[in-house]
N, C-alpha and C. Protein backbone atom coordinates (compact mmCIF):
# COMPACT_ATOMS: atom_id res chain seq x y z
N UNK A 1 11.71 21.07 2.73
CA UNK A 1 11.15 20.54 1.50
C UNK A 1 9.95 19.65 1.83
N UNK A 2 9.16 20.10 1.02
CA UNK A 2 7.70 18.78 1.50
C UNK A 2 7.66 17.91 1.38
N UNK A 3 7.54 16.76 1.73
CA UNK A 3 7.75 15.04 1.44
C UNK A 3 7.07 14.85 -0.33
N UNK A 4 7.60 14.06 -0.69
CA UNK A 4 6.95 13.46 -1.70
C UNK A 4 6.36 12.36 -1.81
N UNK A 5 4.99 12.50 -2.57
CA UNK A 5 4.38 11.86 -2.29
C UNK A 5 3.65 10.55 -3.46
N UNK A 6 4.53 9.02 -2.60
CA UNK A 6 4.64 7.97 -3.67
C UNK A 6 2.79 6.91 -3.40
N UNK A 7 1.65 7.06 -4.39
CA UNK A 7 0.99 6.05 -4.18
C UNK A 7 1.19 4.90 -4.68
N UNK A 8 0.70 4.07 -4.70
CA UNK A 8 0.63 2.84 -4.83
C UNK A 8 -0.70 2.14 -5.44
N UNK A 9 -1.09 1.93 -6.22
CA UNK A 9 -2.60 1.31 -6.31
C UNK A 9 -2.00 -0.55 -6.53
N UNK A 10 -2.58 -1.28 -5.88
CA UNK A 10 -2.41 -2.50 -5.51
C UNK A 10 -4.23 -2.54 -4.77
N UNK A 11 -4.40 -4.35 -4.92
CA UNK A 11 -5.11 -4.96 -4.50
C UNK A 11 -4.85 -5.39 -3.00
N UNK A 12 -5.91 -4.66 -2.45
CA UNK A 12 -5.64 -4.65 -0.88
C UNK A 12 -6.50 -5.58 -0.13
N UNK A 13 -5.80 -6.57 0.94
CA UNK A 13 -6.93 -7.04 1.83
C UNK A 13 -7.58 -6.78 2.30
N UNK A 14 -9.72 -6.81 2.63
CA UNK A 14 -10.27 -6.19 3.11
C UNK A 14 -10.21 -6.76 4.34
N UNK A 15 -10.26 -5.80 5.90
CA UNK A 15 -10.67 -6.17 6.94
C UNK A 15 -11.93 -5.49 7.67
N UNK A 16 -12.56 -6.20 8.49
CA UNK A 16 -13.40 -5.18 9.03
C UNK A 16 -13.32 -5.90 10.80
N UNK A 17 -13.28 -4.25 11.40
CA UNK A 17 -12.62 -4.05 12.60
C UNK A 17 -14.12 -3.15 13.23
N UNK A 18 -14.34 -3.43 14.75
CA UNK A 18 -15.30 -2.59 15.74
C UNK A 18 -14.07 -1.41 15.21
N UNK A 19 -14.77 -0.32 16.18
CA UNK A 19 -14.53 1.27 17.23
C UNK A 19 -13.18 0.60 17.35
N UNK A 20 -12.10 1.25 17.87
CA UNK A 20 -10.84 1.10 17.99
C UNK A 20 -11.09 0.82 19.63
N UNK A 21 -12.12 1.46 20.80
CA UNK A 21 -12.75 1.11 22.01
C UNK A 21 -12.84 -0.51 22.23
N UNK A 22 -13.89 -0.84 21.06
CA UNK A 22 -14.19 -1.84 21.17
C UNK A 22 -13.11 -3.25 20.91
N UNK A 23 -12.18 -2.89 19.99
CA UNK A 23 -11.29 -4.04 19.54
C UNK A 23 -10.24 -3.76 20.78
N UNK A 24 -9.78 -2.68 21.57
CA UNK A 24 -9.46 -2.93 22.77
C UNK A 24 -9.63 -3.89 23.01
N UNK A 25 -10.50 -3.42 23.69
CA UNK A 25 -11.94 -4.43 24.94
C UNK A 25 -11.67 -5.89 24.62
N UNK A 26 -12.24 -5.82 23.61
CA UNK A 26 -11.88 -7.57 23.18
C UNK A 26 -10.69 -8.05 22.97
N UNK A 27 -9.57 -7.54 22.70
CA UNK A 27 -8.43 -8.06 22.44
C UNK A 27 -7.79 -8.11 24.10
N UNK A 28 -8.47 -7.45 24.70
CA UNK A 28 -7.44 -7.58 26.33
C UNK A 28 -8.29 -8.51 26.95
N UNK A 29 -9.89 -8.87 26.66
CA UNK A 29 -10.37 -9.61 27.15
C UNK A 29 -10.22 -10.59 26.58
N UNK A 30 -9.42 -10.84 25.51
CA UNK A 30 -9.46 -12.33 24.90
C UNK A 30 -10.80 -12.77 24.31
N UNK A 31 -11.84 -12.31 24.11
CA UNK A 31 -12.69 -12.88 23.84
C UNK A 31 -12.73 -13.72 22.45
N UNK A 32 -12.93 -15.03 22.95
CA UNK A 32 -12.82 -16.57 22.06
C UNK A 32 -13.41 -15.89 20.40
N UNK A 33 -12.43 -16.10 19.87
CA UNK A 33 -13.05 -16.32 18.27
C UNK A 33 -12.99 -14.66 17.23
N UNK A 34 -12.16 -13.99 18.39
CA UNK A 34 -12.09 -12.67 17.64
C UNK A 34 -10.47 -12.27 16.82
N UNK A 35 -9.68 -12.88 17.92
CA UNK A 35 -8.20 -13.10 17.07
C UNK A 35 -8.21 -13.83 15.60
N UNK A 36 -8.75 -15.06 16.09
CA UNK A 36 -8.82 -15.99 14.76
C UNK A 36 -9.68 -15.33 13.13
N UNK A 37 -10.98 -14.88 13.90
CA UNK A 37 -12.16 -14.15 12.81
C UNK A 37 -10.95 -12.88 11.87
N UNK A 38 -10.18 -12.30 12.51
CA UNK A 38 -9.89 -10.84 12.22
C UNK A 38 -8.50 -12.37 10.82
N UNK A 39 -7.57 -13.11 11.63
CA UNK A 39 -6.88 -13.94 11.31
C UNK A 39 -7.51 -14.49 9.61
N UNK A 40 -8.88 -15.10 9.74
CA UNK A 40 -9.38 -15.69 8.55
C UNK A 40 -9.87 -14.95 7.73
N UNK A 41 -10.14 -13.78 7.95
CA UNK A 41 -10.85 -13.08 6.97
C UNK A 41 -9.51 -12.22 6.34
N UNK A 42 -8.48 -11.82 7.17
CA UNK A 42 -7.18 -11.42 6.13
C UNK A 42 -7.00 -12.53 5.03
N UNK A 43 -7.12 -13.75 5.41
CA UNK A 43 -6.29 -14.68 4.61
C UNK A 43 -7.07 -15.34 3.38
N UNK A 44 -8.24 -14.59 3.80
CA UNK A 44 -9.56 -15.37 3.00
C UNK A 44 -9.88 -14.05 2.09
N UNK A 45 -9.14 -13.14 2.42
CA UNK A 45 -10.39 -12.10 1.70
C UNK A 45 -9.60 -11.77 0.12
N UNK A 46 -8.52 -12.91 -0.10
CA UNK A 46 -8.03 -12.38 -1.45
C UNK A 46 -7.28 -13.88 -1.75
N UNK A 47 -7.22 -14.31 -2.98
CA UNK A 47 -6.47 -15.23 -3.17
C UNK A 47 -4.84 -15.30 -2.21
N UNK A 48 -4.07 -16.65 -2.50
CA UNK A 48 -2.87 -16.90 -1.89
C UNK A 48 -1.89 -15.94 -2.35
N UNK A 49 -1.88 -15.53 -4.04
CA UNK A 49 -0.69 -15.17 -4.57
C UNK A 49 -0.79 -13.88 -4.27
N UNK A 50 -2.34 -13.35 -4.55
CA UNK A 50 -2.02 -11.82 -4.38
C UNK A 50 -1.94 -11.46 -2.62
N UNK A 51 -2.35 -12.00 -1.86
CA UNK A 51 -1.76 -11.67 -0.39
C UNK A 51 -0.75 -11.77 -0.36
N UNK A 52 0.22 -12.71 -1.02
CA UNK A 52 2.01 -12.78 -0.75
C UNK A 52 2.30 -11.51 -1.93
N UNK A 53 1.52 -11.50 -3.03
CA UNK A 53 2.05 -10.03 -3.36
C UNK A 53 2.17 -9.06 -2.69
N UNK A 54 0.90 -8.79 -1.76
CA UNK A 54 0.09 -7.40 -0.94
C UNK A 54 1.63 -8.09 0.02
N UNK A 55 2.09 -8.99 0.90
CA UNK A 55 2.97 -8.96 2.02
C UNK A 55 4.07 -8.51 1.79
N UNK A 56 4.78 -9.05 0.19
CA UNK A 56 6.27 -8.43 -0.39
C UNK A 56 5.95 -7.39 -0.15
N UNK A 57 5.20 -6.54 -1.27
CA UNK A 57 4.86 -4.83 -1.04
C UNK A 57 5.21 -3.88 0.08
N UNK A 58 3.90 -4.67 1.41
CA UNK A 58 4.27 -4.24 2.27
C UNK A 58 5.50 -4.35 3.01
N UNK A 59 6.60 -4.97 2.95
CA UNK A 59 7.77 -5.49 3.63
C UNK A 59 8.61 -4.53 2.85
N UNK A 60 8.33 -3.91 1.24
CA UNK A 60 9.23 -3.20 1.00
C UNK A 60 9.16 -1.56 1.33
N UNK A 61 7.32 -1.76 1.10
CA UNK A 61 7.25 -0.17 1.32
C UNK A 61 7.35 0.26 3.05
N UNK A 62 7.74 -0.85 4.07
CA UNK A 62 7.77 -0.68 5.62
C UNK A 62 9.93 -0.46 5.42
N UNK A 63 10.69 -0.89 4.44
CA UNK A 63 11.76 -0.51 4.46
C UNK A 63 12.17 0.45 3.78
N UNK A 64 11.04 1.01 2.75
CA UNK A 64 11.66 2.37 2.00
C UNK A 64 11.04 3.17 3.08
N UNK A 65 9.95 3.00 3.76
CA UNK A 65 9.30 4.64 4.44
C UNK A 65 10.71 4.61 5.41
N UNK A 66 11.85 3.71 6.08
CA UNK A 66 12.58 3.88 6.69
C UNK A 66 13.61 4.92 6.13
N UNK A 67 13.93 4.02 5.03
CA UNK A 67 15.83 4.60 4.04
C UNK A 67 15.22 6.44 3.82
N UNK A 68 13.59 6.25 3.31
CA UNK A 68 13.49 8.08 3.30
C UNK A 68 13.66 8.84 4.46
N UNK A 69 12.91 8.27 5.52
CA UNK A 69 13.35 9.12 6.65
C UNK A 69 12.51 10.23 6.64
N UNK A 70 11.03 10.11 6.08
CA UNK A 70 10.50 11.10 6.27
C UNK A 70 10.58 12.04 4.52
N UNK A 71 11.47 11.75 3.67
CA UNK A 71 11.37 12.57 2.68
C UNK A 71 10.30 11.94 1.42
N UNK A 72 9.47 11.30 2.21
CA UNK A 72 8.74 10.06 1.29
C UNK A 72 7.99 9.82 1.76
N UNK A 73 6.64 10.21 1.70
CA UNK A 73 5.21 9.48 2.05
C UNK A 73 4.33 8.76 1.17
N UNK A 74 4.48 7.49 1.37
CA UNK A 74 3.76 6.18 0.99
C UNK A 74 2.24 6.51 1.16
N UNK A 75 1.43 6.24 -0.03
CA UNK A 75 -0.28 6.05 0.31
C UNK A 75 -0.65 4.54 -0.85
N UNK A 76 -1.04 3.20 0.29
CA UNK A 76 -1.18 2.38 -0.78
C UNK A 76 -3.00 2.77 -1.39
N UNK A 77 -3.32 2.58 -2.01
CA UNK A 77 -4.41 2.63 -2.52
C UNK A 77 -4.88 0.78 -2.97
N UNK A 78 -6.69 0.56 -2.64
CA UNK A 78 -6.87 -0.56 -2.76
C UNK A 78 -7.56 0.07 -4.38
N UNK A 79 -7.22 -1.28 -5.12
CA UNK A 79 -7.60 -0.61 -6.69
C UNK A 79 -8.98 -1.02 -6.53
N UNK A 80 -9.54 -2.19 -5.48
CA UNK A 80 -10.84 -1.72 -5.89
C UNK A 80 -11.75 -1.44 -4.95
N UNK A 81 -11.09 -0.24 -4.72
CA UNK A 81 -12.46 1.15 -3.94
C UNK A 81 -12.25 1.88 -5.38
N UNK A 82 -13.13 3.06 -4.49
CA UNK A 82 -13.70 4.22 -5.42
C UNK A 82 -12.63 4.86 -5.78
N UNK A 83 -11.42 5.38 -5.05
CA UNK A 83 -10.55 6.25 -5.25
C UNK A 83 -9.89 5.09 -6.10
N UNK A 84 -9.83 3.98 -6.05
CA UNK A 84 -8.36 2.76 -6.92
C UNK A 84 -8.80 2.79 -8.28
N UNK A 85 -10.15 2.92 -8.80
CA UNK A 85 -10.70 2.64 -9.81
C UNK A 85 -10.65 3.93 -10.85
N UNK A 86 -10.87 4.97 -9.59
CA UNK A 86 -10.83 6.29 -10.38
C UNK A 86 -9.21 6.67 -10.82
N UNK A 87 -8.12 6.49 -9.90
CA UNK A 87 -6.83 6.41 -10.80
C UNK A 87 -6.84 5.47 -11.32
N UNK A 88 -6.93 4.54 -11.04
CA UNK A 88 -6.66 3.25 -12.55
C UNK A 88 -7.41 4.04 -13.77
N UNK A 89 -8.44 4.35 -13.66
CA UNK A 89 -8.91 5.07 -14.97
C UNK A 89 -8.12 6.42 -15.73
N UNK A 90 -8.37 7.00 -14.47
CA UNK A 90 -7.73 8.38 -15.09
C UNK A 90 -5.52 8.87 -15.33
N UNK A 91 -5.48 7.22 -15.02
CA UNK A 91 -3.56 7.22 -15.20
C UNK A 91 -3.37 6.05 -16.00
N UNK A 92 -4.67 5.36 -17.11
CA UNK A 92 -4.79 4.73 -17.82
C UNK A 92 -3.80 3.05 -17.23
N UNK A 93 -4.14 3.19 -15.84
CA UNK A 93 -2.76 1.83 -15.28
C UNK A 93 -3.70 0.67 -16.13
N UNK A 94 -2.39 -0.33 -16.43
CA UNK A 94 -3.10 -1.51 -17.17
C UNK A 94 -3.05 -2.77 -16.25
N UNK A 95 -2.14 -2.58 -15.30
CA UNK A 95 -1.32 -3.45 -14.71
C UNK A 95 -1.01 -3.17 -13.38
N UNK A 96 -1.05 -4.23 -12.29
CA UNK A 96 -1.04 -3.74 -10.81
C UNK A 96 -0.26 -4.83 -10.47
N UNK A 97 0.68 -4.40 -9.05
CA UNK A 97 0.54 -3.12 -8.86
C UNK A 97 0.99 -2.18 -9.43
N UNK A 98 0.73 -0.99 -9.54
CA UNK A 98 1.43 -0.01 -10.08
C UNK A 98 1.61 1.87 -9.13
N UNK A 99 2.48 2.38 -9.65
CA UNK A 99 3.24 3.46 -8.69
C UNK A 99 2.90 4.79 -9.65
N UNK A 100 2.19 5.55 -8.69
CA UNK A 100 1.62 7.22 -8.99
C UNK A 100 3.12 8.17 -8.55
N UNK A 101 3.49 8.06 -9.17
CA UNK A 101 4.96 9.43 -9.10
C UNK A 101 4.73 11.04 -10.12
N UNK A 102 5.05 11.64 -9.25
CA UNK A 102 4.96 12.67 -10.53
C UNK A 102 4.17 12.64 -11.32
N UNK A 103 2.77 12.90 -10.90
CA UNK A 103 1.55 12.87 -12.46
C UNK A 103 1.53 11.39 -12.98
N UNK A 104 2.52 10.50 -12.85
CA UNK A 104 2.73 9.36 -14.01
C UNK A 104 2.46 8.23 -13.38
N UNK A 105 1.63 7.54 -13.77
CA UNK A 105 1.46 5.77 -13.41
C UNK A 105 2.78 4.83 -14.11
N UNK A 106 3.37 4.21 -13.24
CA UNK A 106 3.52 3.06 -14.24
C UNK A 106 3.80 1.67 -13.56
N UNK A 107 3.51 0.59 -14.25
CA UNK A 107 3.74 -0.55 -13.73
C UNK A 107 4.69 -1.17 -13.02
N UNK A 108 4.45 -1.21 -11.35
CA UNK A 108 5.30 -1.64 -10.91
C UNK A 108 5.89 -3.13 -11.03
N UNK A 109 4.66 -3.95 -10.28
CA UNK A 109 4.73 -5.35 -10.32
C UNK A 109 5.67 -5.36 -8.75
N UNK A 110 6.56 -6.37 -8.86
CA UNK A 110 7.72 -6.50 -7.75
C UNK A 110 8.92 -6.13 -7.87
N UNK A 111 9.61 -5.23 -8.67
CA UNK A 111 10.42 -5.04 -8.98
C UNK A 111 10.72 -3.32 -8.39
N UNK A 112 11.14 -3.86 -7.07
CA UNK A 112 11.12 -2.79 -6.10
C UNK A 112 12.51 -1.73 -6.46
N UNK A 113 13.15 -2.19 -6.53
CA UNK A 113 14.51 -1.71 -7.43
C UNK A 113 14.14 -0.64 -8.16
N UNK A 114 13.50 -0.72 -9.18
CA UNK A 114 13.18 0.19 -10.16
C UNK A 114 12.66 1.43 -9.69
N UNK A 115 11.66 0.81 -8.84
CA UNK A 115 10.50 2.14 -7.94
C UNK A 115 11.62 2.67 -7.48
N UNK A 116 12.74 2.30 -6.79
CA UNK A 116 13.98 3.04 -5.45
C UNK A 116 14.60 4.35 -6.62
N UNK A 117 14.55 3.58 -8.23
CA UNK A 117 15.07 4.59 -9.20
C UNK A 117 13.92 5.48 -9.56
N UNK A 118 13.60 5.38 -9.63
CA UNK A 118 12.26 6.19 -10.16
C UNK A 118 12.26 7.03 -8.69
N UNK A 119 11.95 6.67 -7.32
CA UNK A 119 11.59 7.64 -6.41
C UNK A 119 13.03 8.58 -6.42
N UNK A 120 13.89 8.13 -6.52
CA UNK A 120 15.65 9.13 -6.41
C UNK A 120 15.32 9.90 -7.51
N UNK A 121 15.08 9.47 -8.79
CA UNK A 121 15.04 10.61 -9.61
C UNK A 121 14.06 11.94 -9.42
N UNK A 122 12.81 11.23 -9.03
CA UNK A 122 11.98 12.29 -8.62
C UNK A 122 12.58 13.25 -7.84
N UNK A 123 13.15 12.58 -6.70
CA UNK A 123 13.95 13.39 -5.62
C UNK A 123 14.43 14.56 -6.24
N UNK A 124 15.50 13.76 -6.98
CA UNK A 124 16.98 14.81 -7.55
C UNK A 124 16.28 15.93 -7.96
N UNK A 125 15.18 15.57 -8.92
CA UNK A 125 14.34 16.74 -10.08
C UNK A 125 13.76 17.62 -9.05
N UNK A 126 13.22 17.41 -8.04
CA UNK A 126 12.39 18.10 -7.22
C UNK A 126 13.82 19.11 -6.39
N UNK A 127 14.81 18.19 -5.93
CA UNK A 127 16.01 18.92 -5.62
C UNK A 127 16.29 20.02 -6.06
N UNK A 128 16.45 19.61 -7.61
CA UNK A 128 17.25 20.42 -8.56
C UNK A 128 16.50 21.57 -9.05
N UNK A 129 15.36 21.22 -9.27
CA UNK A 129 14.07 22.05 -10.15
C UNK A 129 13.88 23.29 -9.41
């Protein structure tokens, strides 16, 4: 069966990172002021509340990609790139974060519970169907 596939549109922290070569290099060389830079600009690049939103999120969607086991592929989407703006538009979301299942947006928020019902049902239907 093909995984199903749960997005997410949420407000994402921006980072900006060298060549994957280069952040090597510097991270084994230690070079002064690159741990910290990568450090301040996560913490800076979005208010307090919505980073502890963006961290719950991530802490839940790092324990559902587990419980699926593979029958569940997670894509968060930042709502504001090009692709976040264009589903927020075209799945009429009013409210973030919110969860792309089955054709359907709807408002998640933190209420991870609900999403666990919503992704099982999908399951079952896709099971069953």
């Amino acid at each position: 069966m093909k995984p199903l596939l749960v997005e997410i549109i949420t407000y994402a922290p921006t980072q900006y990172y060298q060549c994957r070569s280069c952040e090597f290099i510097m991270d084994q060389a230690e070079i002064a002021g690159v741990k910290s830079f990568h450090t301040d600009t996560l913490e800076t690049s979005m208010p307090a509340e919505l980073l502890a939103e963006y961290r719950s999120l991530a802490a839940w969607l790092l324990r559902a990609a587990r419980h699926y086991q593979g029958r569940v592929v997670f894509k968060v989407v930042d709502a504001a790139s090009v692709e976040g703006i264009y589903k927020a538009v075209r799945y009429r979301v009013r409210a973030l974060p919110a969860i792309l299942l089955a054709g359907k947006a709807r408002p998640l928020g933190l209420d991870f519970q609900q999403a666990e019902v919503w992704i099982e049902q999908t399951l079952a239907c896709a099971v069953g169907g």
